[in-house]
Protein backbone atom coordinates (compact mmCIF):
# COMPACT_ATOMS: atom_id res chain seq x y z
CA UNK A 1 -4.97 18.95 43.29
CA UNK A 2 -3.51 16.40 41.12
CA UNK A 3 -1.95 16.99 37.84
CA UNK A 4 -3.30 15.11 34.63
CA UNK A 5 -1.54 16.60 31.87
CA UNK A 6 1.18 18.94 31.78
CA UNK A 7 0.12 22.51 32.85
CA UNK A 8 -3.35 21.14 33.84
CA UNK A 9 -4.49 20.78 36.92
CA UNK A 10 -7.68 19.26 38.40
CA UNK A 11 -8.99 19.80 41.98
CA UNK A 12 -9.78 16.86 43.26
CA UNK A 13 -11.51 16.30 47.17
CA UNK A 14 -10.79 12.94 49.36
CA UNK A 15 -13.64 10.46 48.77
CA UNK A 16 -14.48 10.36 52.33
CA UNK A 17 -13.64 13.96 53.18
CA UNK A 18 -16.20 16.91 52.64
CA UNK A 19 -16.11 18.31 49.10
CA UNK A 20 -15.54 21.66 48.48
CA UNK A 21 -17.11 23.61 45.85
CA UNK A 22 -16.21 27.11 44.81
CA UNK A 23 -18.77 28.76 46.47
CA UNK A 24 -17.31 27.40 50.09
CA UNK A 25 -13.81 28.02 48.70
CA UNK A 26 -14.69 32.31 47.61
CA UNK A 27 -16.55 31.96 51.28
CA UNK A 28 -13.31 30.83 53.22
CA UNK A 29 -11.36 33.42 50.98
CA UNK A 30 -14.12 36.03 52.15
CA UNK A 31 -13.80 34.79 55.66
CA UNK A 32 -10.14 35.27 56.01
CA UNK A 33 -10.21 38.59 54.37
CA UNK A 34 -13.07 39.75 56.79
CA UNK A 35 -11.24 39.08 59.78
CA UNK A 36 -8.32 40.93 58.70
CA UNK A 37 -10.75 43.65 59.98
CA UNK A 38 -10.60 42.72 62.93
CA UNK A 39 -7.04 41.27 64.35
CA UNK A 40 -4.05 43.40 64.30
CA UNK A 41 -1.41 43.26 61.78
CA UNK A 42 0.99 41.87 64.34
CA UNK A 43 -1.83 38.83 64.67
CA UNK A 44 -2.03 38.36 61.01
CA UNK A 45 1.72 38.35 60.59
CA UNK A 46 1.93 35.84 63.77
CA UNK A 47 -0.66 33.18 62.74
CA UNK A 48 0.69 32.96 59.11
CA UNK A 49 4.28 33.16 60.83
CA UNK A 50 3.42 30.37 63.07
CA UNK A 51 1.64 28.59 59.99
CA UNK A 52 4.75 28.98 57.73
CA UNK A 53 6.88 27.14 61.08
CA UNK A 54 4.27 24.63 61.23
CA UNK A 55 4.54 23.42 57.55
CA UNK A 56 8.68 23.90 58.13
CA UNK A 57 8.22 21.47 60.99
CA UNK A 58 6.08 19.03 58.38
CA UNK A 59 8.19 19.34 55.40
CA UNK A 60 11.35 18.48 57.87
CA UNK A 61 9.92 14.99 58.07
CA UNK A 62 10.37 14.25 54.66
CA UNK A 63 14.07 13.66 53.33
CA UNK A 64 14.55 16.61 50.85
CA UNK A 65 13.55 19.03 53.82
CA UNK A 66 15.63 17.26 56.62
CA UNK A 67 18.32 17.03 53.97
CA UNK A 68 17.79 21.07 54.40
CA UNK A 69 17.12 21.46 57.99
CA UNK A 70 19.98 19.50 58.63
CA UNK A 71 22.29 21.79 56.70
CA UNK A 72 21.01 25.17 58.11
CA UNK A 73 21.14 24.31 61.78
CA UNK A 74 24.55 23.43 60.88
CA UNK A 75 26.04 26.82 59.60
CA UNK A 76 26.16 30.14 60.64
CA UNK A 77 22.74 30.76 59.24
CA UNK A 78 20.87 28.40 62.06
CA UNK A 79 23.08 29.93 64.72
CA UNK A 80 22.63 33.48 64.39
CA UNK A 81 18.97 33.02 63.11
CA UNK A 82 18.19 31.02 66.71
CA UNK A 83 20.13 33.69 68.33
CA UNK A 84 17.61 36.67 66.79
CA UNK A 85 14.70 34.03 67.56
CA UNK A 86 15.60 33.63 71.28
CA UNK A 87 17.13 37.27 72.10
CA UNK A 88 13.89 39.32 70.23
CA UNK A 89 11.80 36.51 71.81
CA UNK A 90 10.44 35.86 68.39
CA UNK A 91 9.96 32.09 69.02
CA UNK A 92 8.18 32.90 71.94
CA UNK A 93 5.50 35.38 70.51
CA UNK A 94 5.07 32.30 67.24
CA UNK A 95 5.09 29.77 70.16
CA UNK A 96 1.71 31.22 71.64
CA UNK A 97 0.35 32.68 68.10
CA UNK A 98 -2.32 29.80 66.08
CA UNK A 99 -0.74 28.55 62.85
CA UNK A 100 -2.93 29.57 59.62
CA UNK A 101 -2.46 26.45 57.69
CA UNK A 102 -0.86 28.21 54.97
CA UNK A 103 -0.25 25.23 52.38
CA UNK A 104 -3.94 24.65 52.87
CA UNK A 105 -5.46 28.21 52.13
CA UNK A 106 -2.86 28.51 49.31
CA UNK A 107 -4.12 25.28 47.45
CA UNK A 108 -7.87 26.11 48.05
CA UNK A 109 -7.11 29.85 46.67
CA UNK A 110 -5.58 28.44 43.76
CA UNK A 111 -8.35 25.80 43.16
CA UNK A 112 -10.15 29.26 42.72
CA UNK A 113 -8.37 30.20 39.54
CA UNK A 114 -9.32 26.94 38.03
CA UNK A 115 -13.31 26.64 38.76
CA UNK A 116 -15.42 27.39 35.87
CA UNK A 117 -18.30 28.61 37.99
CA UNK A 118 -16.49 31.46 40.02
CA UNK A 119 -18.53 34.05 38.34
CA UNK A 120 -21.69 32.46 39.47
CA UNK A 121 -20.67 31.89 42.81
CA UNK A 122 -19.55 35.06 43.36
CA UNK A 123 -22.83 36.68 42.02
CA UNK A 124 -24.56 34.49 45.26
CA UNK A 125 -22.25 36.00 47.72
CA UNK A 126 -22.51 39.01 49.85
CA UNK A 127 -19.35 41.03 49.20
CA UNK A 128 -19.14 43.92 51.80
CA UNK A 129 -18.87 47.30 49.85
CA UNK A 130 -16.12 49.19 51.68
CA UNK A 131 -12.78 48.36 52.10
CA UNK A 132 -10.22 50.06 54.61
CA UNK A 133 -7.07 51.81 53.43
CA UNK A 134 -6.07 55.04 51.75
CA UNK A 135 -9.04 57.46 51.08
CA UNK A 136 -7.74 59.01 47.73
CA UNK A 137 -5.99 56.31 45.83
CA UNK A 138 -6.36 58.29 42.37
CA UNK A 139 -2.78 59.19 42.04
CA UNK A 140 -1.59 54.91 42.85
CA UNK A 141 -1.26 52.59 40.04
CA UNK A 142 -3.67 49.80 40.56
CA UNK A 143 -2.94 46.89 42.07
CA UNK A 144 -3.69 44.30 40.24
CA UNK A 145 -4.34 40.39 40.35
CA UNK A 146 -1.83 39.73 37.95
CA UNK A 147 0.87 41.98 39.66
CA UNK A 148 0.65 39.80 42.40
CA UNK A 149 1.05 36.68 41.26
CA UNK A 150 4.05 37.76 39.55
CA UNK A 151 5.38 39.43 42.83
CA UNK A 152 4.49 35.85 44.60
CA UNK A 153 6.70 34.28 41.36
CA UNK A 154 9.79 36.80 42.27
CA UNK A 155 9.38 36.54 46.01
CA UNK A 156 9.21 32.66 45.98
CA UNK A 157 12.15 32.34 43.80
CA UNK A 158 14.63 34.52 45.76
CA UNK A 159 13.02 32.81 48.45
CA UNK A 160 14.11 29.20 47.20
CA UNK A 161 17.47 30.74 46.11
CA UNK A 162 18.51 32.22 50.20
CA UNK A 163 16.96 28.97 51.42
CA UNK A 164 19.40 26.73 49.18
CA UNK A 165 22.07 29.20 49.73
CA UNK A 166 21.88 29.40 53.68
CA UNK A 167 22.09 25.17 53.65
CA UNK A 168 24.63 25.14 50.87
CA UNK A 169 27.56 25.56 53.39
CA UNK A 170 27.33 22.54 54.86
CA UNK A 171 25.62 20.79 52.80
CA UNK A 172 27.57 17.44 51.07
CA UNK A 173 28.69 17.67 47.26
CA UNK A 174 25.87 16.01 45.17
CA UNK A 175 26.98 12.39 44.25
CA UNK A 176 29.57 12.38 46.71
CA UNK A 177 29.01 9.83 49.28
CA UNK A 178 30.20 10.39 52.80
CA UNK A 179 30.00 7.89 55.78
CA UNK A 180 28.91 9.12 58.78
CA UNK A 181 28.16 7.81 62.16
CA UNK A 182 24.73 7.67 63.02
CA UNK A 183 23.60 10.74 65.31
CA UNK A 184 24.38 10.41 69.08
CA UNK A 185 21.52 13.05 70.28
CA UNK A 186 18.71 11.51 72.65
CA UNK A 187 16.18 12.26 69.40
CA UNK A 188 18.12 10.55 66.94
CA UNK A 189 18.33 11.92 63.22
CA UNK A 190 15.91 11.69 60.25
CA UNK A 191 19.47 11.17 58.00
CA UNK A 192 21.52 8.27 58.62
């Protein structure tokens, strides 16, 4: 996606790369919610777990997020959350669980929201009719599209907030300059 004015934003596929066009974007959407059918809830959790590491592990190799990685493993926060990790032998059960690329399926859902066509593709798919979950829903307020984007908006935001909080700690003053020596572990340091 790349933006061209403000607020607007185009979808646009690599040259070389295979496009995408809405109907294959509604089929991967259809895909992933079919197969929700058929994993557990502890699998689901896992692989977008895992994929949520595996962008963590990307985003740490630019400077903003080693800035941030950095600062976390340095409190409390990096501690005690590698303590829970280890002890509840969470890092193991991510270690052997497939990362959903998250970033990925995000983008391409959101590409969604854009297409002018949607309606048309969507009349040439197969949607299954039933759909697991309660039986008698008459008494629940619906749940809606635009409820959760909203809920996304609020989670994302606290979200950014603990993140920023957890590195703030130990992370330097902005505009303050501090000399440090250059990281003595066998792996070296993305910050100097």
């Amino acid at each position: 996606m790349n933006a061209t004015k403000p607020g607007r934003v185009v979808l646009i596929d690599e040259a070389d790369g295979p496009g995408r066009t809405t109907a294959t974007l509604v089929a991967s959407l259809a895909a992933r919610l079919a197969t929700l059918h058929l994993i557990s809830g502890g699998d689901a959790v896992g692989a977008l777990t895992s994929g949520l590491a595996a962008l963590g592990r990307e985003v740490s190799r630019t400077s903003e997020g080693a800035r941030l990685r950095k600062a976390i493993e340095a409190g409390r926060a990096g501690a005690n959350g590698n303590e829970l990790w280890s002890k509840l032998r969470i890092r193991d059960w991510l270690s052997a669980m497939p990362p959903a690329p998250v970033l990925d399926h995000l983008r391409n859902d959101l590409a969604l929201l854009l297409a002018d066509d949607l309606e048309s593709a969507l009349e040439m798919m197969q949607i299954p009719s039933r759909m697991t979950g309660a039986q008698d829903s008459s008494d629940v307020e619906p749940t809606t599209f635009v409820d959760c984007v909203l809920g996304l908006w609020a989670f994302s935001r606290e979200l950014t907030r603990a993140v920023e909080s957890l590195a703030a700690p130990t992370l330097p003053q902005p505009g303050v300059i501090h000399s440090e020596k250059p990281d003595t572990e066998p792996n070296g340091s993305l910050l100097r």
